[in-house]
N, C-alpha and C. Protein backbone atom coordinates (compact mmCIF):
# COMPACT_ATOMS: atom_id res chain seq x y z
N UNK A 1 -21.48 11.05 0.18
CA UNK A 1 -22.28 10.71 -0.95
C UNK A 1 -21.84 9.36 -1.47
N UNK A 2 -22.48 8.67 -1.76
CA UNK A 2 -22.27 6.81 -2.15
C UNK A 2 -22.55 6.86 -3.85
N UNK A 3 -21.62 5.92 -4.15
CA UNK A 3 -21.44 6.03 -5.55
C UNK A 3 -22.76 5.09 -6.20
N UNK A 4 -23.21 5.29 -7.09
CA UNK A 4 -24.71 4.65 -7.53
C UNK A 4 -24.18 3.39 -8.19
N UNK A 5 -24.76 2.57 -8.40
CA UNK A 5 -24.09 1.40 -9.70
C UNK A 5 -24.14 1.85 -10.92
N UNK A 6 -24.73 2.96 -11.43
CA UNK A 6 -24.65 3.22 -12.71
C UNK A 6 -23.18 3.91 -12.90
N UNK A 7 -23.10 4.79 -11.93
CA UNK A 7 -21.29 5.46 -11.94
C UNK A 7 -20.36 4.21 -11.74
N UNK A 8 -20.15 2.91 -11.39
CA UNK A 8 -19.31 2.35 -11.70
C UNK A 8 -19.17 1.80 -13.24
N UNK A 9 -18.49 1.59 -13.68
CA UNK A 9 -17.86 1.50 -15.21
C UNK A 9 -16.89 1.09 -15.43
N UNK A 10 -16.69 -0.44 -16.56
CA UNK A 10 -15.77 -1.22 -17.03
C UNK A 10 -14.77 -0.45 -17.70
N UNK A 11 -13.28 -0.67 -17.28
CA UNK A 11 -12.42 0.19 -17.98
C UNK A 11 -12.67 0.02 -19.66
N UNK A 12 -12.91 -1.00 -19.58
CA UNK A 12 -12.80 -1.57 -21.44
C UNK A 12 -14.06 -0.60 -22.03
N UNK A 13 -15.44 -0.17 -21.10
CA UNK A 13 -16.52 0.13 -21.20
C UNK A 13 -16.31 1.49 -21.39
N UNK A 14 -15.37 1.98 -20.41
CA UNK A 14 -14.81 3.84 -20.52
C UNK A 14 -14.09 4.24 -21.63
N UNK A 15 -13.25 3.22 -22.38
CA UNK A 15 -12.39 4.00 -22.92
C UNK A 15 -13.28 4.48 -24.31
N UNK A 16 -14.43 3.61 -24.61
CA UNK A 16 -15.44 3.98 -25.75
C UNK A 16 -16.00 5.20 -25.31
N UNK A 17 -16.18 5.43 -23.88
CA UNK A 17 -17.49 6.72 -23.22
C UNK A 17 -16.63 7.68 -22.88
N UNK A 18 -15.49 8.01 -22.72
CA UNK A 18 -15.00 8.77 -21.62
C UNK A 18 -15.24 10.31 -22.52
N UNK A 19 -15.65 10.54 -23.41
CA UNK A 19 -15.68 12.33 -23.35
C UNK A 19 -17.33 12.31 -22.50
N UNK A 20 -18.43 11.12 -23.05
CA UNK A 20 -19.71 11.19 -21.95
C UNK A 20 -19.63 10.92 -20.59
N UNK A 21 -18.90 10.31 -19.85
CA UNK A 21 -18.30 10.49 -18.63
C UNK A 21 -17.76 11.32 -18.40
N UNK A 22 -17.02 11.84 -18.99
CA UNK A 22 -16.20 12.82 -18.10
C UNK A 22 -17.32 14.60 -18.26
N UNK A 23 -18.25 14.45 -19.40
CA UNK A 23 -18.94 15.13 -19.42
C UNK A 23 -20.49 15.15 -17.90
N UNK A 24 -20.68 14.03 -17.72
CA UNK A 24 -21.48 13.53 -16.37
C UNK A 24 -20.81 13.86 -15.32
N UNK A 25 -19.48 13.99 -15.08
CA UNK A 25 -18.98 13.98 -13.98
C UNK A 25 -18.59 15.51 -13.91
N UNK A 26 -18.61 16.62 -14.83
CA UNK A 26 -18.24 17.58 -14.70
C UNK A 26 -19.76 18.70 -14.66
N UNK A 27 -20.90 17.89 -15.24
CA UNK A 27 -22.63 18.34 -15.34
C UNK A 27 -23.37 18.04 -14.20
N UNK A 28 -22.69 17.20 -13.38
CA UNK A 28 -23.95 16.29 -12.80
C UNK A 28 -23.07 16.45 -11.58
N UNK A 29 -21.73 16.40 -11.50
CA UNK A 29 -20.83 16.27 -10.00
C UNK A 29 -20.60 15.20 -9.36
N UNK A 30 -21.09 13.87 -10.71
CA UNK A 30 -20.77 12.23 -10.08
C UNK A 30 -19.91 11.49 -10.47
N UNK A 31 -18.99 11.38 -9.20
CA UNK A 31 -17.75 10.41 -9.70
C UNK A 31 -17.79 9.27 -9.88
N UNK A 32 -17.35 9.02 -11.34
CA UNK A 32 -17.43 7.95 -11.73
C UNK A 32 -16.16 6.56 -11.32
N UNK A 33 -16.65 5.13 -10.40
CA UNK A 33 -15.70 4.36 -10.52
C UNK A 33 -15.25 4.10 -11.85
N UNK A 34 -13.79 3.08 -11.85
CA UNK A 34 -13.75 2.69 -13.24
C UNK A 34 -12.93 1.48 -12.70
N UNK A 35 -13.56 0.21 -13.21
CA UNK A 35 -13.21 -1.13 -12.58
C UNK A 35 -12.38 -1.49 -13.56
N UNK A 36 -11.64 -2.76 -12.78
CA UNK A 36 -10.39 -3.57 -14.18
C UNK A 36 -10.88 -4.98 -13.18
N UNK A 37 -11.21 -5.96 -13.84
CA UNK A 37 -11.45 -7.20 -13.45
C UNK A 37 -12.21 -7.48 -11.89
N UNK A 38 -13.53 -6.97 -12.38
CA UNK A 38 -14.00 -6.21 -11.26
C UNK A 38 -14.24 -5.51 -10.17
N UNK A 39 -12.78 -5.48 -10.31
CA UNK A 39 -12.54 -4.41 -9.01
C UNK A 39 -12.25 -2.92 -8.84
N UNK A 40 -12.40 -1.98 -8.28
CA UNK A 40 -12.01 -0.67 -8.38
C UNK A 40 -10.66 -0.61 -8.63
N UNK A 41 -10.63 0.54 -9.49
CA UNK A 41 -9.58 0.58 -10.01
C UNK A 41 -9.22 1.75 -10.29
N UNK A 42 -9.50 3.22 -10.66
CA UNK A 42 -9.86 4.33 -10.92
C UNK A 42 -10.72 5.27 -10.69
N UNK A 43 -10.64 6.38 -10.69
CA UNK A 43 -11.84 7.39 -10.71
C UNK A 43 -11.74 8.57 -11.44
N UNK A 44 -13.08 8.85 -11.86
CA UNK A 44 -12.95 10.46 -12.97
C UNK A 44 -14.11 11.04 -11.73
N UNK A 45 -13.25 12.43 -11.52
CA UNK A 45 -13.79 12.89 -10.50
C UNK A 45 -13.22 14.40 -11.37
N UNK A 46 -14.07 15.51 -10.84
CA UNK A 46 -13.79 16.89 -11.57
C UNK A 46 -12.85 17.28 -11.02
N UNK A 47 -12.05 18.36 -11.80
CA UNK A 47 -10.75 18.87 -11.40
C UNK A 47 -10.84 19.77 -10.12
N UNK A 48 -12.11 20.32 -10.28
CA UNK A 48 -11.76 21.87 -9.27
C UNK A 48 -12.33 20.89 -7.57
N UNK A 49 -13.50 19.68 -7.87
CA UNK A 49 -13.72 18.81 -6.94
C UNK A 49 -12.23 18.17 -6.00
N UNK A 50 -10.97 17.66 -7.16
CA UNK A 50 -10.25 16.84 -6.75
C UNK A 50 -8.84 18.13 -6.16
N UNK A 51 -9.06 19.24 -6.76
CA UNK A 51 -8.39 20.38 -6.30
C UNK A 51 -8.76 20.53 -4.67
N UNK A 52 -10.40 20.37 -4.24
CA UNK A 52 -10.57 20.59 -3.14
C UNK A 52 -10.12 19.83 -1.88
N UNK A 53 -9.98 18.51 -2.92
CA UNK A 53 -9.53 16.89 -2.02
C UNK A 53 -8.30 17.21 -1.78
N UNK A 54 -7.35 17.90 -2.56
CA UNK A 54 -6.13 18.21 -2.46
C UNK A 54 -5.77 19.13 -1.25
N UNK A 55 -6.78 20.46 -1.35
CA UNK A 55 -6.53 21.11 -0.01
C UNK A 55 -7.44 21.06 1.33
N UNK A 56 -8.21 19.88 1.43
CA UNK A 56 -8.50 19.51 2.58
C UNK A 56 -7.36 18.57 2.96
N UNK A 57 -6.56 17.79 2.11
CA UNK A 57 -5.62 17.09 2.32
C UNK A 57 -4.49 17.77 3.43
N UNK A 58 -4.01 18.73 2.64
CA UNK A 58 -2.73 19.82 3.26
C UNK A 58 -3.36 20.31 4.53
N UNK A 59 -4.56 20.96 4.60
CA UNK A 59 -5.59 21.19 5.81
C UNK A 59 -4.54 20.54 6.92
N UNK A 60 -5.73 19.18 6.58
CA UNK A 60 -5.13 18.20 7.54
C UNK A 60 -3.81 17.81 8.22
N UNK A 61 -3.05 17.73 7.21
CA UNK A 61 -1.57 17.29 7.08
C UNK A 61 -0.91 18.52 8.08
N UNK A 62 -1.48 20.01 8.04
CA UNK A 62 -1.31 21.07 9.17
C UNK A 62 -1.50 20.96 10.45
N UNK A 63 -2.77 20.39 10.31
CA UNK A 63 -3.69 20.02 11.52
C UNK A 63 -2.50 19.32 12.52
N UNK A 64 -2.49 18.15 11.90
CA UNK A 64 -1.29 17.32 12.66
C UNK A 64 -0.67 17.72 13.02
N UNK A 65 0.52 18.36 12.47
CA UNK A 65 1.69 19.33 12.55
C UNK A 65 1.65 19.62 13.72
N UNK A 66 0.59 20.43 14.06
CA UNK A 66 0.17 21.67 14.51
C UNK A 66 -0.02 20.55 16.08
N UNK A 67 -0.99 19.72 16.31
CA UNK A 67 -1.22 19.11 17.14
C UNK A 67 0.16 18.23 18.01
N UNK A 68 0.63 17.74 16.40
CA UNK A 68 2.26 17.49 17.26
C UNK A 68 3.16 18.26 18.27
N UNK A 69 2.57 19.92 17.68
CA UNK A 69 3.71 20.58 17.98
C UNK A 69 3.43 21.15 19.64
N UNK A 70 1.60 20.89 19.49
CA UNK A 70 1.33 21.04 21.21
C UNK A 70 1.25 19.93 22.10
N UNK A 71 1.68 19.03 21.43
CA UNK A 71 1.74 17.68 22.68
C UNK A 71 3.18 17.68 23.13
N UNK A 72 4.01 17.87 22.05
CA UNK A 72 5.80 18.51 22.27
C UNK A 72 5.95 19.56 23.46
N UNK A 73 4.77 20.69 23.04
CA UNK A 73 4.86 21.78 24.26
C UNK A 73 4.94 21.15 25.66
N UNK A 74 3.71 20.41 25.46
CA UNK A 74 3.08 19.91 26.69
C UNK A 74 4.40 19.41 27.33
N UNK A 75 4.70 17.96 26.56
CA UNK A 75 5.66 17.62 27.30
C UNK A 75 7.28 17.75 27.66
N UNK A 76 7.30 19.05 27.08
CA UNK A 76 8.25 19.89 27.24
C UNK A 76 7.96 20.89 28.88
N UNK A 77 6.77 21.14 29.02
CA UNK A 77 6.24 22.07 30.29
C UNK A 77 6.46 20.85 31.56
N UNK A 78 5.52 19.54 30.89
CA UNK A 78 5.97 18.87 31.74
C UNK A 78 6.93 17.95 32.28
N UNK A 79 8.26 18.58 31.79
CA UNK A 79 9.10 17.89 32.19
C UNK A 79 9.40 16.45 31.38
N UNK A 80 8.99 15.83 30.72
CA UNK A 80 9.15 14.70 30.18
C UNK A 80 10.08 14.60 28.73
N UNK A 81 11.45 14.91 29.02
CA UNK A 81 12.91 15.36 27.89
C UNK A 81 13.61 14.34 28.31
N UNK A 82 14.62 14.32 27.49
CA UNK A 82 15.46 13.07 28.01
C UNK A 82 16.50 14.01 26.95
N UNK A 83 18.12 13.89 27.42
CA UNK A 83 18.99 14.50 26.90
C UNK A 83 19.84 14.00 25.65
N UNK A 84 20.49 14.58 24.75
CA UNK A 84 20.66 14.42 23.12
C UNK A 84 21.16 13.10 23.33
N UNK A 85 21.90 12.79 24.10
CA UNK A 85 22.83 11.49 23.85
C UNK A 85 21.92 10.27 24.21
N UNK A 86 20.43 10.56 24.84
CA UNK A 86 20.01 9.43 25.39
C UNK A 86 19.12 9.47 23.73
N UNK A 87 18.71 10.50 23.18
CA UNK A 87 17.83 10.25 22.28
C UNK A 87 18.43 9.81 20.78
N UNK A 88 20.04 10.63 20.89
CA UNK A 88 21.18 9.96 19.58
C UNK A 88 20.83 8.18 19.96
N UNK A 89 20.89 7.62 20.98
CA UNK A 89 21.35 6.26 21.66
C UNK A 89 19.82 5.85 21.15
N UNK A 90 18.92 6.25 21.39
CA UNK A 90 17.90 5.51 21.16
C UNK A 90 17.70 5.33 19.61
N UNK A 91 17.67 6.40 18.94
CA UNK A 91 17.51 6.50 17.40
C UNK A 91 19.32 6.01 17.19
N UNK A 92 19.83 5.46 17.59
CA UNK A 92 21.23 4.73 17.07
C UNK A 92 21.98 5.37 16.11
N UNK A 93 21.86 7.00 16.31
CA UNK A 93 22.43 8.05 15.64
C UNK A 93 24.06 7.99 16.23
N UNK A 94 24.94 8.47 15.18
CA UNK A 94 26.44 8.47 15.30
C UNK A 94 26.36 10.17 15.47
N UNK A 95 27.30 10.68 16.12
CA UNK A 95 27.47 12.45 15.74
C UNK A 95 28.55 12.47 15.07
N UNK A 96 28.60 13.46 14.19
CA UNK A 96 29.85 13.65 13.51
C UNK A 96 30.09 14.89 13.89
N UNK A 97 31.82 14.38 14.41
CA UNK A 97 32.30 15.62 15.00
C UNK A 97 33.14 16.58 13.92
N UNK A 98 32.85 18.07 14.34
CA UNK A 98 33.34 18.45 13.37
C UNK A 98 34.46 18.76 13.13
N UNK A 99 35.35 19.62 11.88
CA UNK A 99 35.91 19.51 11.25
C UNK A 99 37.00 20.60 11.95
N UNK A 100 38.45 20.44 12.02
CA UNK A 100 39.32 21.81 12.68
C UNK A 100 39.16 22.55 11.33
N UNK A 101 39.36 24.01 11.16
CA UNK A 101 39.75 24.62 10.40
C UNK A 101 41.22 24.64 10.39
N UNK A 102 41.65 24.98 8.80
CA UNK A 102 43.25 24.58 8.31
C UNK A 102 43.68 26.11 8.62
């Protein structure tokens, strides 16, 4: 959905409107820009809307995970490992050896 020119709005312009904005955006379901020296700068977008942005977010952020964790398989099946000290050596990791007990 594309934001109309009437939903963009001067911050200086919002801070007089914002209970009627935020009333439009919670009646109507249109997020309003809110510019600072003409540029975007903000948005009033509804809570339970930006709740949803939130968990398509995490969705995603799984998704990945999840996709990482079968390309790992993969190249774990196929053979393509390289052993701790070659991967400490590459990531320029130190081991710390541990500690005798007293």
């Amino acid at each position: 959905m594309g934001v109309r020119a009437a939903d963009v709005v001067p911050i200086s312009e919002a801070r007089a409107r914002l209970t009627e904005l935020a009333e439009d955006v919670v009646g109507r379901g249109s997020e309003k820009v809110l510019t600072k020296n003409g540029a975007s700068y903000v948005a009033l977008v509804d809570a339970r809307k930006l709740d949803y942005y939130h968990a398509l977010e995490a969705e995603h952020a799984g998704l990945v995970l999840a996709q990482g964790a079968l390309e790992g398989l993969a190249d774990l099946e196929a053979g393509r490992v390289i052993e701790d000290s070659e991967l400490d050596q590459a990531l320029a990791v130190t081991r710390v050896k541990p500690r005798k007990k007293a």
